[in-house]
Protein backbone atom coordinates (compact mmCIF):
# COMPACT_ATOMS: atom_id res chain seq x y z
CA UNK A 1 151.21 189.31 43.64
CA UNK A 2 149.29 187.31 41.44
CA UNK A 3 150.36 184.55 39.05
CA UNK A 4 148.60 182.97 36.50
CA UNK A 5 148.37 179.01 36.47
CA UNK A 6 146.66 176.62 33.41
CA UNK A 7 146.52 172.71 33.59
CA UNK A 8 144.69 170.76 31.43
CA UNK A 9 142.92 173.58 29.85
CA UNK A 10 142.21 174.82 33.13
CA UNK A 11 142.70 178.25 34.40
CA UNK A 12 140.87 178.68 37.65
CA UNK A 13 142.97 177.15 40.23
CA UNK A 14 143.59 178.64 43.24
CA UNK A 15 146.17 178.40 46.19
CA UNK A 16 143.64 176.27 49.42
CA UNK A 17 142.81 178.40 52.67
CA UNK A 18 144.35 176.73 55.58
CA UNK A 19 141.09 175.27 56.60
CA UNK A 20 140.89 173.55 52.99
CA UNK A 21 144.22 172.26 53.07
CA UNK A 22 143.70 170.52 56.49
CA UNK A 23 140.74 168.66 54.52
CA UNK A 24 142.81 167.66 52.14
CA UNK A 25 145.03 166.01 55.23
CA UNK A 26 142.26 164.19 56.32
CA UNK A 27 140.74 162.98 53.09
CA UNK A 28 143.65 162.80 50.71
CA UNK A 29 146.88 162.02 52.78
CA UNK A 30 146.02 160.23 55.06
CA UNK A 31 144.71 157.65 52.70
CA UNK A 32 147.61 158.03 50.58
CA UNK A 33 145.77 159.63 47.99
CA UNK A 34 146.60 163.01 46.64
CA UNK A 35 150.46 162.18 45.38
CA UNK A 36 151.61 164.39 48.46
CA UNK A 37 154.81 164.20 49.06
CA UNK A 38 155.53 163.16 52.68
CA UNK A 39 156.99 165.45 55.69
CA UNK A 40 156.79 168.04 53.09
CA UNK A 41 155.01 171.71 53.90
CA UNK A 42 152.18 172.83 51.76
CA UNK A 43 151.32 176.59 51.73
CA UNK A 44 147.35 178.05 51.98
CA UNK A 45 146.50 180.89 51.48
CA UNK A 46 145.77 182.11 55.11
CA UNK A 47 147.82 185.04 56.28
CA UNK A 48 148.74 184.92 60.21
CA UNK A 49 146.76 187.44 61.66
CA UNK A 50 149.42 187.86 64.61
CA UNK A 51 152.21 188.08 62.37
CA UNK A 52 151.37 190.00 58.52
CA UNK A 53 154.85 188.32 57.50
CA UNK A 54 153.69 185.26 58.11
CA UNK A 55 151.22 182.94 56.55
CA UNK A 56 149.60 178.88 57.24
CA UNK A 57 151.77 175.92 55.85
CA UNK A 58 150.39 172.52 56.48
CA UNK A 59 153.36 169.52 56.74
CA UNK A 60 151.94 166.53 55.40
CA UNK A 61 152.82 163.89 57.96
CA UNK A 62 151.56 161.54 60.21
CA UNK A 63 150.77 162.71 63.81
CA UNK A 64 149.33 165.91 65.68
CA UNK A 65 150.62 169.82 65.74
CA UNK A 66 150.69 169.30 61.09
CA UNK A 67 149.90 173.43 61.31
CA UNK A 68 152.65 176.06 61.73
CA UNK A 69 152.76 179.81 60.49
CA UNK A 70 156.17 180.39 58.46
CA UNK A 71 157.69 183.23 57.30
CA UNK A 72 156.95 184.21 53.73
CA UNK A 73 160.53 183.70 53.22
CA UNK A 74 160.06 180.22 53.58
CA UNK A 75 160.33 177.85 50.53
CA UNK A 76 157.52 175.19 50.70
CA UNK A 77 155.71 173.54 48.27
CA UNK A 78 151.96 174.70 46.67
CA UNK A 79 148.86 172.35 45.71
CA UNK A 80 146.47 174.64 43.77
CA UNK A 81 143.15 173.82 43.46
CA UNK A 82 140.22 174.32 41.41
CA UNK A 83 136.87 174.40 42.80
CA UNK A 84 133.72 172.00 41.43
C-alpha cells in the first residue's frame, strides 16, 4: 500500500532502505542531530528476504546489534525522507 505524504510543500518523501537508515545512525544520532527519539525503532523500507512478513527496523540507541527484522505487525515509528 501506498500513502501519500506532503511537508512543507513537499511531496516526494520516501520511507529510507535499511542501508540509508543505518547512515542516518551514524551521521544524525549519534551526534544528536536528527530529533530521533532515543531507544525508539525506525522502520526502512527493506523487506526480510528470509521472512516476506517481516521487514528492517533500526532502534536508535547507543551500542552494537541497532538492526532487527520485525514483524509487519509491529508498531514502530517512520522518518521519511526526501532525496537532494
Amino acid at each position: 500500500e501506498s500513502l501519500n505524504f506532503t511537508f512543507n510543500g513537499k511531496s516526494d518523501w520516501f520511507l529510507p532502505s535499511r542501508d540509508e537508515l543505518i547512515e542516518m545512525y551514524y551521521k544524525l544520532f549519534l551526534l544528536n542531530m536528527g530529533n530521533f527519539a532515543s531507544n525508539t525503532f525506525y522502520w526502512s523500507s527493506s523487506q526480510d528476504l528470509n521472512f516476506t512478513q517481516n521487514a528492517w527496523c533500526v532502534k536508535m540507541t547507543a551500542g552494537l546489534g541497532n538492526v532487527f527484522s520485525q514483524s509487519k505487525d509491529f508498531t514502530s515509528k517512520i522518518r521519511p525522507i526526501r532525496k537532494f
